[in-house]
Protein backbone atom coordinates (compact mmCIF):
# COMPACT_ATOMS: atom_id res chain seq x y z
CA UNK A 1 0.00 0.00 0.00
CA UNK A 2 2.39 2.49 -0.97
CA UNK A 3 -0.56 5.40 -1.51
CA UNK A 4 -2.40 4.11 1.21
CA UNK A 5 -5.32 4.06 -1.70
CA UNK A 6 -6.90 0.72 -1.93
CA UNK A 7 -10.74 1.71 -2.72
CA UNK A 8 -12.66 -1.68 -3.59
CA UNK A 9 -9.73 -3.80 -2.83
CA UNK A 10 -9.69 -7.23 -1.79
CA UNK A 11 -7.64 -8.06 1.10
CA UNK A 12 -9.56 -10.11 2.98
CA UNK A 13 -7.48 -12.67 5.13
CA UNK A 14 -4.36 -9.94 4.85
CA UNK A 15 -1.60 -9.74 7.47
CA UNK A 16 -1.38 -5.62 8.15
CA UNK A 17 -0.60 -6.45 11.39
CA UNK A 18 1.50 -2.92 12.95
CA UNK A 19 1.35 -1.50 9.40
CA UNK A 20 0.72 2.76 9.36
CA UNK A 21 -2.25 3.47 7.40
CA UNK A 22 -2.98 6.47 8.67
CA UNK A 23 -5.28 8.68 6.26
CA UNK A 24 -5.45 5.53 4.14
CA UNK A 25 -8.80 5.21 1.29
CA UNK A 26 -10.55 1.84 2.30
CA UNK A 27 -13.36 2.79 0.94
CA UNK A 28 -15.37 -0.56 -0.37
CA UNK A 29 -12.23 -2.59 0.51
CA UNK A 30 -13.01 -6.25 2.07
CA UNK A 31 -10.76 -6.27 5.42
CA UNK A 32 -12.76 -9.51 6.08
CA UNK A 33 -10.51 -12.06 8.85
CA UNK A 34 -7.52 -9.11 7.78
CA UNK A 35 -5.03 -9.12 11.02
CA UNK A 36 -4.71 -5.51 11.70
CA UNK A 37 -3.53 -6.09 15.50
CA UNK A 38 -1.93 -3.16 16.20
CA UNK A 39 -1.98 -1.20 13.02
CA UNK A 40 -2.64 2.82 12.57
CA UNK A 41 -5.73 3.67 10.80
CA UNK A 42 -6.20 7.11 12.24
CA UNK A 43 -7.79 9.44 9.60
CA UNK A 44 -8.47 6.38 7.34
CA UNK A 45 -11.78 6.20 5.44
CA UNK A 46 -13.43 2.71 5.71
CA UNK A 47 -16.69 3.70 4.71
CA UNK A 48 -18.90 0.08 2.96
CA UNK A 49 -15.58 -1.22 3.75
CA UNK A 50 -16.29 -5.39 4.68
CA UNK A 51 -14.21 -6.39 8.54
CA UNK A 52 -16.23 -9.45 9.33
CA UNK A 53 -14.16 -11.16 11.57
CA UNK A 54 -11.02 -9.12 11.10
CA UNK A 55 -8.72 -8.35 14.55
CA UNK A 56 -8.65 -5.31 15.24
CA UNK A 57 -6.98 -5.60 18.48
CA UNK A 58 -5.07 -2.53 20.28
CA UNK A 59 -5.45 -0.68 16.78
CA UNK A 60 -5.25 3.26 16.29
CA UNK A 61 -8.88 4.45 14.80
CA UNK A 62 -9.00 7.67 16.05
CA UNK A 63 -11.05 9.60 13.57
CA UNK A 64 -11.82 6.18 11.32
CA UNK A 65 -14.73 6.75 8.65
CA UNK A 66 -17.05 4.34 9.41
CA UNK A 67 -20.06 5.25 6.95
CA UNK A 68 -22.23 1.81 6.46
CA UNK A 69 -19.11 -0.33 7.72
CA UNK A 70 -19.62 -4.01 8.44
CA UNK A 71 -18.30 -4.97 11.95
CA UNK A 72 -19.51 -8.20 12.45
CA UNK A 73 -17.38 -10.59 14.41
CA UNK A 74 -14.72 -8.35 14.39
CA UNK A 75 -12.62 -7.47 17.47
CA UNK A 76 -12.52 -3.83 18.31
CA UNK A 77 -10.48 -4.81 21.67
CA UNK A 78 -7.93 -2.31 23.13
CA UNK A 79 -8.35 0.00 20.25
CA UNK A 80 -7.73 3.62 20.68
CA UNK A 81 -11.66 3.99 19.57
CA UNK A 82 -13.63 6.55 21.50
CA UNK A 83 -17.36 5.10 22.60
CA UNK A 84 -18.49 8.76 20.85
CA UNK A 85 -17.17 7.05 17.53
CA UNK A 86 -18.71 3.39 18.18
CA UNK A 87 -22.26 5.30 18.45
CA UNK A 88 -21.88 7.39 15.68
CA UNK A 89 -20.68 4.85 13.27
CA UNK A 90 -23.60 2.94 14.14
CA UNK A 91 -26.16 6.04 13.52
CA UNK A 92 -24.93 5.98 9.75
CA UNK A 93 -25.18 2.28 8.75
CA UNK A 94 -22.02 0.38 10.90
CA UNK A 95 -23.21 -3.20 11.53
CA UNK A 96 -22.11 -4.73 14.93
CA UNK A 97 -23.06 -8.30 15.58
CA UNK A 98 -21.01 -10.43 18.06
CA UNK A 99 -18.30 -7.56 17.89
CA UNK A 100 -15.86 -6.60 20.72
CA UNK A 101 -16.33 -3.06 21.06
CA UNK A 102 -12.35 -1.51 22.39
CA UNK A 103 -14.05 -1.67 26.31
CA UNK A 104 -14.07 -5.29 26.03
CA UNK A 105 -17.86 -5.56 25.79
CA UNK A 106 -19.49 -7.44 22.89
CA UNK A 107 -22.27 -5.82 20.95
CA UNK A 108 -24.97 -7.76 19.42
CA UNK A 109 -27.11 -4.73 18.50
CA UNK A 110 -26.75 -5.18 14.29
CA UNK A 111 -27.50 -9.10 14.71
């Protein structure tokens, strides 16, 4: 990712594990089961991005774009996510079923 553009991309399964994406386009992309433990996706757009399932574990997403993001399964865990951003993401489409939202709680309010 050496724009940090990647609109519609697959990468689903990826290891991006630590990787800086801050600012990065998602936009469309399918994260699904991507390993992003640890990774910096402050200022990144994500919006109808896919992260079904994908670890998201102790990862930087201070101002994410989360327009009508699909969070299924995925673990939010230790994130540096404020609970402001969880809400709001869900007010504009973000799906959360059986997700780990970053105060260890699991949300089933999408299922």
């Amino acid at each position: 990712m050496k724009t940090n553009v990647c609109v519609d991309c697959d990468l689903s399964g990826a290891d991006l594990s630590g990787m800086n994406l801050g600012g990065a386009n998602l936009t469309g992309a399918d994260l699904s089961d991507a390993n992003l433990r640890g990774a910096d996706l402050s200022q990144a757009v994500v919006d109808r991005a896919v992260l079904t399932s994908a670890d998201l574990g102790d990862t930087n997403l201070m101002g994410l774009g989360t327009m009508h993001t699909d969070f299924s399964g995925t673990n939010l865990a230790g994130s540096n996510w404020t609970l402001d951003q969880v809400i709001m993401a869900a007010g504009v489409g973000a799906r959360y079923c059986d997700t780990t939202l970053p105060d260890g709680t699991v949300s089933f309010a999408s299922c």
